[in-house]
Protein backbone atom coordinates (compact mmCIF):
# COMPACT_ATOMS: atom_id res chain seq x y z
CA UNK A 1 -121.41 24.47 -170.86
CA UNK A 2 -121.31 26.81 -174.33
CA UNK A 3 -121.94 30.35 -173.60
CA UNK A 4 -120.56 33.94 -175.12
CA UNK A 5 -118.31 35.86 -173.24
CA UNK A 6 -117.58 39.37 -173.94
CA UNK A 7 -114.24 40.89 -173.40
CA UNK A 8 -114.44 44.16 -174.65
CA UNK A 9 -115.86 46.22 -177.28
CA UNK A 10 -115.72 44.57 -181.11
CA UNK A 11 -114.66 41.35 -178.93
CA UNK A 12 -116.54 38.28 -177.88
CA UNK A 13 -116.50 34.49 -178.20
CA UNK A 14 -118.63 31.21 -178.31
CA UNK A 15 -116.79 29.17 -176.08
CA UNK A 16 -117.10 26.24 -172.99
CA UNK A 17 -117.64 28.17 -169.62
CA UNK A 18 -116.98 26.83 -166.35
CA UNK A 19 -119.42 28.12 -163.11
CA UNK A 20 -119.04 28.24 -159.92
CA UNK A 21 -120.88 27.00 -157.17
CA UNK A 22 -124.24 28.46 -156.22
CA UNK A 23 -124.70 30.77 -152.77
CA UNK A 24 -127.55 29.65 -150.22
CA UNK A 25 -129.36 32.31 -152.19
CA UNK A 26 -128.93 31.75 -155.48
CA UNK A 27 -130.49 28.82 -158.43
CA UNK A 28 -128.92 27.28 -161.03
CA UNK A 29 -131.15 28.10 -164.09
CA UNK A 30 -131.01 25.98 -167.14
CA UNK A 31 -131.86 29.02 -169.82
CA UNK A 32 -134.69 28.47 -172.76
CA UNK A 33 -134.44 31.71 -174.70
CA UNK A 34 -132.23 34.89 -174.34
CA UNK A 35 -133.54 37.67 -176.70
CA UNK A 36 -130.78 39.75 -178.04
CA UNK A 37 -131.62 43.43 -177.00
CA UNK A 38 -130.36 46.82 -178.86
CA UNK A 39 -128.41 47.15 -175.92
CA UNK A 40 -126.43 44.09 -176.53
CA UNK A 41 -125.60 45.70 -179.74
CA UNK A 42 -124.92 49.06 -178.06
CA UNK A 43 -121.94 47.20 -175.39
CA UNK A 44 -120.72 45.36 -178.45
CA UNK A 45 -120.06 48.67 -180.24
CA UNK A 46 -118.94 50.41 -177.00
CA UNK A 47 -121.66 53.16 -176.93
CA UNK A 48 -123.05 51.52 -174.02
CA UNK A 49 -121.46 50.38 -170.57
CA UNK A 50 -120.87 46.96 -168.90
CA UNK A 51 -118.50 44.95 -167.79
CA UNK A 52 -115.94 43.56 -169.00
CA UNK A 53 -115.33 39.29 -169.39
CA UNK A 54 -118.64 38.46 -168.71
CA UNK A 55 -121.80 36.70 -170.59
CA UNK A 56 -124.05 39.08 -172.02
CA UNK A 57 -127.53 38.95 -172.29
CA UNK A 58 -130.58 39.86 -170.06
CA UNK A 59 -134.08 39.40 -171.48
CA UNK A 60 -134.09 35.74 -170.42
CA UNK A 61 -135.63 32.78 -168.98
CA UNK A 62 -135.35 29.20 -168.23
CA UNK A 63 -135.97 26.21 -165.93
CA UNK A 64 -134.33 25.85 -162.25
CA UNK A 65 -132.13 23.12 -161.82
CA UNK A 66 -130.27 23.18 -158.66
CA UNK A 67 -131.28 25.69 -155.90
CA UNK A 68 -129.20 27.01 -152.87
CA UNK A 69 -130.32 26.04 -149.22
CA UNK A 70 -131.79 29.18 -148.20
CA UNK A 71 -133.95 29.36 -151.11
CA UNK A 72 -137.65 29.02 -150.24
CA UNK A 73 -139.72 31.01 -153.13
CA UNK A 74 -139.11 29.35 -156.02
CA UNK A 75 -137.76 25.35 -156.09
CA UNK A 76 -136.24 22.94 -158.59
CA UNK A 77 -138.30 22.10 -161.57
CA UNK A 78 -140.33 25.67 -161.82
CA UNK A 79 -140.10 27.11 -165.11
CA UNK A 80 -139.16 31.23 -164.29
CA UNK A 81 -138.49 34.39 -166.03
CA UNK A 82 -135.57 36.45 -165.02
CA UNK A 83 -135.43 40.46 -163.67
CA UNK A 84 -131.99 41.04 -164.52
CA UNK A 85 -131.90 44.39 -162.60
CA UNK A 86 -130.56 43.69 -159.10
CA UNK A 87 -131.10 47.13 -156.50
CA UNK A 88 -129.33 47.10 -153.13
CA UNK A 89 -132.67 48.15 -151.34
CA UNK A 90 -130.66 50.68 -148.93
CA UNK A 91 -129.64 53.75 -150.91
CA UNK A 92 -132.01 56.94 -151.33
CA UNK A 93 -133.80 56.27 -154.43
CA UNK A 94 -134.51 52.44 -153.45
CA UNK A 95 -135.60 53.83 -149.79
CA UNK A 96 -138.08 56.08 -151.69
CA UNK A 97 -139.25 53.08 -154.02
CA UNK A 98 -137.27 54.27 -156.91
CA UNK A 99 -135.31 50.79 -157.17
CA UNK A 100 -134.78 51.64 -160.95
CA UNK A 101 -132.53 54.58 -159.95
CA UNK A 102 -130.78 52.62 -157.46
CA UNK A 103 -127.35 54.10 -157.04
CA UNK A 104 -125.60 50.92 -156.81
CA UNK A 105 -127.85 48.88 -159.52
CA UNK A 106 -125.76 46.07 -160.75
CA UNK A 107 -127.71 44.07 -163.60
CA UNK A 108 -127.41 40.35 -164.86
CA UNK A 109 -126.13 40.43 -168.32
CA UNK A 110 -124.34 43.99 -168.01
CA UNK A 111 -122.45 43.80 -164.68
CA UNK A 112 -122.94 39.48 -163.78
CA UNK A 113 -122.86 36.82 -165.78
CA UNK A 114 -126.48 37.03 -167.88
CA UNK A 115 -128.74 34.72 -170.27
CA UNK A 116 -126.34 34.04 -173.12
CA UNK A 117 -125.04 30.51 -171.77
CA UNK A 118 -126.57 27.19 -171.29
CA UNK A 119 -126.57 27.85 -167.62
CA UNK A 120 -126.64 30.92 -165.45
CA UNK A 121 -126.68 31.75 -162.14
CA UNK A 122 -129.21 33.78 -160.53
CA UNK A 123 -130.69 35.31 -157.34
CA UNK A 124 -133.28 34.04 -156.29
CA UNK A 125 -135.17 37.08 -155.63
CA UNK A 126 -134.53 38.03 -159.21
CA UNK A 127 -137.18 35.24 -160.46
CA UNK A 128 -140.61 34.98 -161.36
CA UNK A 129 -142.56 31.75 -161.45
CA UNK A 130 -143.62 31.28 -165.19
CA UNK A 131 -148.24 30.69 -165.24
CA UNK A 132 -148.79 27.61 -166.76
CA UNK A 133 -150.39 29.21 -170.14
CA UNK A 134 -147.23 30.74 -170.77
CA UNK A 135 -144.69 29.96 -173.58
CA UNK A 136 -141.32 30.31 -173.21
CA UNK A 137 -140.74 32.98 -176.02
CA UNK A 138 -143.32 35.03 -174.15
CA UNK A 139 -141.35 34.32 -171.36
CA UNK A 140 -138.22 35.43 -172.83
CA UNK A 141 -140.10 38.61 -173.32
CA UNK A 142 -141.71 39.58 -170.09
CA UNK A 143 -138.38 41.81 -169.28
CA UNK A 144 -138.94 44.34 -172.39
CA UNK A 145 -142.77 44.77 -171.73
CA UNK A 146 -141.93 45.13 -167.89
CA UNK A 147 -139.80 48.31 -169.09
CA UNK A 148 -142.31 49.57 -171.57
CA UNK A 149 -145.24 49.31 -168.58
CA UNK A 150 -142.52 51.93 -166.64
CA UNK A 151 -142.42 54.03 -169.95
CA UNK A 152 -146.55 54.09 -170.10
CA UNK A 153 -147.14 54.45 -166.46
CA UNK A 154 -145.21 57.43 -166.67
CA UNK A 155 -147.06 59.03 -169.84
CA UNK A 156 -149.90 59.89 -167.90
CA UNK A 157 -151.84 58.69 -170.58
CA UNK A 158 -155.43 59.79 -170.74
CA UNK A 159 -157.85 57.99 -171.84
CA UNK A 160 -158.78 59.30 -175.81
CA UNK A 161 -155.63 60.87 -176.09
CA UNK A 162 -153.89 61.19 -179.61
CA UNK A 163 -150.56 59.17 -179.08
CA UNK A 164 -147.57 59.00 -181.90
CA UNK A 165 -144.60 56.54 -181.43
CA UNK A 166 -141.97 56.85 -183.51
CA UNK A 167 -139.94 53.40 -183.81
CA UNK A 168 -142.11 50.48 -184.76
CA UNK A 169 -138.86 47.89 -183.23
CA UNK A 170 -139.87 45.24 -180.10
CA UNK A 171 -140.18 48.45 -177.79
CA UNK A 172 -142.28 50.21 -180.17
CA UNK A 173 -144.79 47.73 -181.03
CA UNK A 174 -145.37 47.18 -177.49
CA UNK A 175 -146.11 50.63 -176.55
CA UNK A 176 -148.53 50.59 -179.14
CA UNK A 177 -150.01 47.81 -177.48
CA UNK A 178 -149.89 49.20 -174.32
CA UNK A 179 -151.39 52.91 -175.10
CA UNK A 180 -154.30 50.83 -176.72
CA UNK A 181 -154.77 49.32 -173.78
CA UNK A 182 -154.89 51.94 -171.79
CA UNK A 183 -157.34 53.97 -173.46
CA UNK A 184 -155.63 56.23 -176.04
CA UNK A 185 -158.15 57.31 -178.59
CA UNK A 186 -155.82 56.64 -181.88
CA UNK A 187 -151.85 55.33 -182.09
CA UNK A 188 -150.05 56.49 -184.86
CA UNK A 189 -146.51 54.25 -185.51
CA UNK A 190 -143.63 56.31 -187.51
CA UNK A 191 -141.62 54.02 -188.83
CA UNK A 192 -139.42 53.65 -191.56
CA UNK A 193 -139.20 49.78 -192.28
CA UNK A 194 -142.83 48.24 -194.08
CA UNK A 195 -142.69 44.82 -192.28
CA UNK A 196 -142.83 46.87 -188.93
CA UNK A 197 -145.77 48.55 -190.23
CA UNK A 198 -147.72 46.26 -191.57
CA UNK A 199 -146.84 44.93 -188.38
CA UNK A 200 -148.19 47.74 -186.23
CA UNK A 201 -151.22 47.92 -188.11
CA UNK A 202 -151.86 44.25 -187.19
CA UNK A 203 -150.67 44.87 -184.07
CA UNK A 204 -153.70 47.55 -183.79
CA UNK A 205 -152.03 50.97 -184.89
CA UNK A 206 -154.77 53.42 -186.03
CA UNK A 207 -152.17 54.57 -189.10
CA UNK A 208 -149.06 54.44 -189.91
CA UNK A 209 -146.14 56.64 -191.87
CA UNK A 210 -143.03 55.98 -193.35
CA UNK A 211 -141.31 59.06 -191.86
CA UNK A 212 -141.05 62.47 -190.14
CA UNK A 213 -141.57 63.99 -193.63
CA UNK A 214 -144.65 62.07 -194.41
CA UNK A 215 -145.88 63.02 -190.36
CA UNK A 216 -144.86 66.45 -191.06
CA UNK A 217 -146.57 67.35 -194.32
CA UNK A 218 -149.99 65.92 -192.59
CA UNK A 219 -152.60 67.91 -191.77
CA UNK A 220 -153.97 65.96 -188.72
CA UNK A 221 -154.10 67.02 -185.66
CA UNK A 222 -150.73 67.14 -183.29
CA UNK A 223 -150.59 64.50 -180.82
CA UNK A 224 -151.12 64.78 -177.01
CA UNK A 225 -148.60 62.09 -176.42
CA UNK A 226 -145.03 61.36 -178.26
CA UNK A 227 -143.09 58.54 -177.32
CA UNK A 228 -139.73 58.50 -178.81
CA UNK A 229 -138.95 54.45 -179.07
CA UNK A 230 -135.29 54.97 -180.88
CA UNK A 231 -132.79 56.66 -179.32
CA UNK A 232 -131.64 58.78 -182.04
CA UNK A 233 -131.24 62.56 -181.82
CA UNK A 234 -133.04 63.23 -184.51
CA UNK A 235 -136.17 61.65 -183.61
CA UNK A 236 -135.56 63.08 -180.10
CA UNK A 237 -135.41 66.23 -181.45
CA UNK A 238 -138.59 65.73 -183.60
CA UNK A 239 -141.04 64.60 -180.95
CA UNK A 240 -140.62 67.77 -178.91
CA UNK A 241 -141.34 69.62 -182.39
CA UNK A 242 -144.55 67.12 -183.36
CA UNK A 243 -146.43 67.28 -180.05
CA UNK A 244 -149.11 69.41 -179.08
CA UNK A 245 -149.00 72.30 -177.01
CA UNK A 246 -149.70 71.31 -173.42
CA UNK A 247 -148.45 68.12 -174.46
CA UNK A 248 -146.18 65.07 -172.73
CA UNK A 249 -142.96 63.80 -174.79
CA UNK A 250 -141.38 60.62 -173.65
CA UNK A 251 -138.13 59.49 -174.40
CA UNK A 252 -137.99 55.85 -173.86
CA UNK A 253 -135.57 55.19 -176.66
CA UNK A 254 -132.27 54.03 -175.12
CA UNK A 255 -129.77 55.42 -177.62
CA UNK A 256 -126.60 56.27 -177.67
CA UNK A 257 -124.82 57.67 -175.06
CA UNK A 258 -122.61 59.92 -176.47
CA UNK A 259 -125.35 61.64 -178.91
CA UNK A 260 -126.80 64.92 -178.24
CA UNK A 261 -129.91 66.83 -179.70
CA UNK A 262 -130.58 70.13 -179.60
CA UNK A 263 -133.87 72.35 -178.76
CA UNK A 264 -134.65 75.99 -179.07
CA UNK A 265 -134.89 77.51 -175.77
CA UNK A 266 -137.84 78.78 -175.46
CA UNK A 267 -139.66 75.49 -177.06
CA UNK A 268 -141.17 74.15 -173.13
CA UNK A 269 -142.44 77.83 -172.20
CA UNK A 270 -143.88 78.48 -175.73
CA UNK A 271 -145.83 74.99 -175.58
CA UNK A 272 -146.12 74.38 -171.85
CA UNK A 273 -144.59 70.55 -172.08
CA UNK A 274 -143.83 67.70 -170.23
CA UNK A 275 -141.01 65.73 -171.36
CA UNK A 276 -140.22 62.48 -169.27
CA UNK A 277 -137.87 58.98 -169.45
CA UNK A 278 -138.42 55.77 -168.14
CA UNK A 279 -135.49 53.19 -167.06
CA UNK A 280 -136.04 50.24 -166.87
CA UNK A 281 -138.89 47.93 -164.87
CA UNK A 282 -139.69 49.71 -161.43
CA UNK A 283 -141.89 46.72 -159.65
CA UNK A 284 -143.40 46.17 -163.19
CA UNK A 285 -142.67 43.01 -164.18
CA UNK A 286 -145.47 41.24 -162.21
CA UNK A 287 -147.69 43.25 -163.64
CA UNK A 288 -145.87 42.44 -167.18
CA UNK A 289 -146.67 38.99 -166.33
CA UNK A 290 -150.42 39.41 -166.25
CA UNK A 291 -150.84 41.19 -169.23
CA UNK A 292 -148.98 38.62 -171.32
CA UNK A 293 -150.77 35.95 -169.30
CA UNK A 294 -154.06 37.83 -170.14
CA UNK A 295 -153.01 37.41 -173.95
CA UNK A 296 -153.62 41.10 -174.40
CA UNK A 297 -150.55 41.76 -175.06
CA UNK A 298 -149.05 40.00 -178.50
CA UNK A 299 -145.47 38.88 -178.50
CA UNK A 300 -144.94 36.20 -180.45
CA UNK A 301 -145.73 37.94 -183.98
CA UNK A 302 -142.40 40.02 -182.74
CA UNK A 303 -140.09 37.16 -182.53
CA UNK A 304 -138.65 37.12 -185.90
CA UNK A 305 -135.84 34.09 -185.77
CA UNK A 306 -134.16 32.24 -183.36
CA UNK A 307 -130.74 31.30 -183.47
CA UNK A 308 -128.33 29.44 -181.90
CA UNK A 309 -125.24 30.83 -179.68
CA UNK A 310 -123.10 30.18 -181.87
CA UNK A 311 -124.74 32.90 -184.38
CA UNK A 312 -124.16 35.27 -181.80
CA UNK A 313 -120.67 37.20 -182.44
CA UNK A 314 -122.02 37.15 -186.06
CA UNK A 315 -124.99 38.97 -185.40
CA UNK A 316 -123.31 41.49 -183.09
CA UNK A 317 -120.69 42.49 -185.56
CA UNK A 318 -123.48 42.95 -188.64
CA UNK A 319 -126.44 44.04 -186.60
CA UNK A 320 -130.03 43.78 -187.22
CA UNK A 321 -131.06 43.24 -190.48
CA UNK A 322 -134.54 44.94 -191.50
CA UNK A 323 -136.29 42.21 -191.91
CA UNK A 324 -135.73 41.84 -187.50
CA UNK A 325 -137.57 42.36 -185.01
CA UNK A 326 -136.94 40.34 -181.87
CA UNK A 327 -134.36 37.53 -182.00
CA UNK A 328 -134.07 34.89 -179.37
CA UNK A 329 -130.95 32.91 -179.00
CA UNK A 330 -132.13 29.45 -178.55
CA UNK A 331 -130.53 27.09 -175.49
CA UNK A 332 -133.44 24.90 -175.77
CA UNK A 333 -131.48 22.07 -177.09
């Protein structure tokens, strides 16, 4: 089978890939779509961690083609998504329901062998049963929106709360599909790029801007909610300085991790705040599943191109171009 392996940072290949044989536990999965995620990009430049000589890729789904002979909940045939994050169940945080924290998470695509092959190998407790409405570049999808239902269950979002997201990328425009949902009384989406606004605004943004100048020279109201969709210290910095007083900050933006930003120290007592993150998809991505099944949430205006593996080391060594959005590597050949 053709997959990418990645060896280190700045090094990666298209190449055939032997596997081995399934566990009693585990299916052979036949992949559809992979989406390539920021974090991809991060590992590639070494500002993120994995391992190493493995097949990226973890935003994923795909059709089961052999199963192992203890596995009873899903069976050869089924069309499934894929929750690459694997807990151990026994540690603290997973005793206390806080699988996301797990101390010994391993994930598929970061740690094992992940979506960017013809074939993978999977647990079988790591897969969801696609509904029958469901396409397979929603599918593909149903991992991203499982982490950005984490990020808004943890905003404590009211309902007719002013909400500002700054990022309008695949994370971004699904918050602001999300905080809709759930209430918020306007959604403004900072973000630099045009496309992604115009986007946003079709997407159901209230208004958009170009930039933290442009938010910062306006005289509307501060917002009761931030959520920081980028990663970048300087946005970072910014929502903490945007927000209202009494207000929640989020920082959902997975950047990198050897940035910093820097606050004055008396910023949380002055305004009272809240500042949160959200990791990943704590027991989320069933209920990621019915909102996309719903069609309430809209994904497939945010799949930009598809491409085929082989486009892959290309695309990691230039990066997104601005015209992207979400890009699914294609297997379904």
């Amino acid at each position: 089978m053709k997959g990418f392996r990645f060896y280190a940072p700045g090094r990666g290949e298209v190449k055939e890939l032997m596997l081995r044989p399934i566990k009693a536990n585990e299916v052979l999965l036949k992949v559809q779509y992979c989406g390539v995620c920021g974090t991809d990009l991060n590992i590639w430049r070494g500002t993120d961690r994995s391992a190493s000589d493995i097949v990226l890729g973890h935003e994923y789904c795909g059709t089961i083609v052999e199963a192992g002979s203890a596995v009873q909940r899903v069976a050869v045939g089924q069309r499934v998504a894929v929750d690459p994050n694997v807990p151990c169940y026994q540690c603290e945080a997973c005793r206390k329901g806080r699988i996301n924290l797990c101390a010994q998470l391993t994930a598929l695509g970061v740690d094992i062998d992940g979506g960017f092959a013809e074939y993978c190998i999977v647990p079988d407790t790591q897969l969801f049963p696609l509904p029958p409405n469901m396409l397979w570049e929603e599918a593909a999808m149903v991992e991203p929106v499982a982490c950005a239902l984490n990020g808004i269950n943890r905003c404590d979002l009211a309902i007719g709360d002013d909400v500002l997201i700054l990022g309008g990328g695949p994370m971004g425009l699904i918050m602001l599909q999300l905080a809709k949902l759930r209430g918020a009384g306007s959604v403004t989406l900072c973000e630099r790029m045009e496309g992604r606004r115009q986007l946003g605004e079709q997407l159901g943004a209230d208004r958009t801007v170009s930039g933290l100048a442009e938010l910062e020279a306006s005289d509307t109201p501060a917002p009761d909610v931030v959520i920081e969709c980028i990663g970048n210290p300087v946005t970072q910095e910014a929502a903490f300085r945007l927000v209202k007083p009494g207000g929640m900050v989020e920082l959902f933006g997975d950047g990198d991790m050897t940035s910093r930003y820097s606050l004055p120290s008396q910023l949380f007592y002055q305004k009272e705040l809240t500042a949160r993150g959200a990791a990943l998809n704590p027991f989320t991505h069933q209920q990621a599943f019915r909102a996309i099944a719903s069609g309430r949430i809209r994904l497939l205006p945010l799949v930009s191109r598809k491409i085929p593996v082989d486009e892959l080391p290309a695309l990691l060594k230039a990066g997104f171009s601005k015209d992207d959005i979400k890009i699914l590597v294609d297997f379904s050949e």
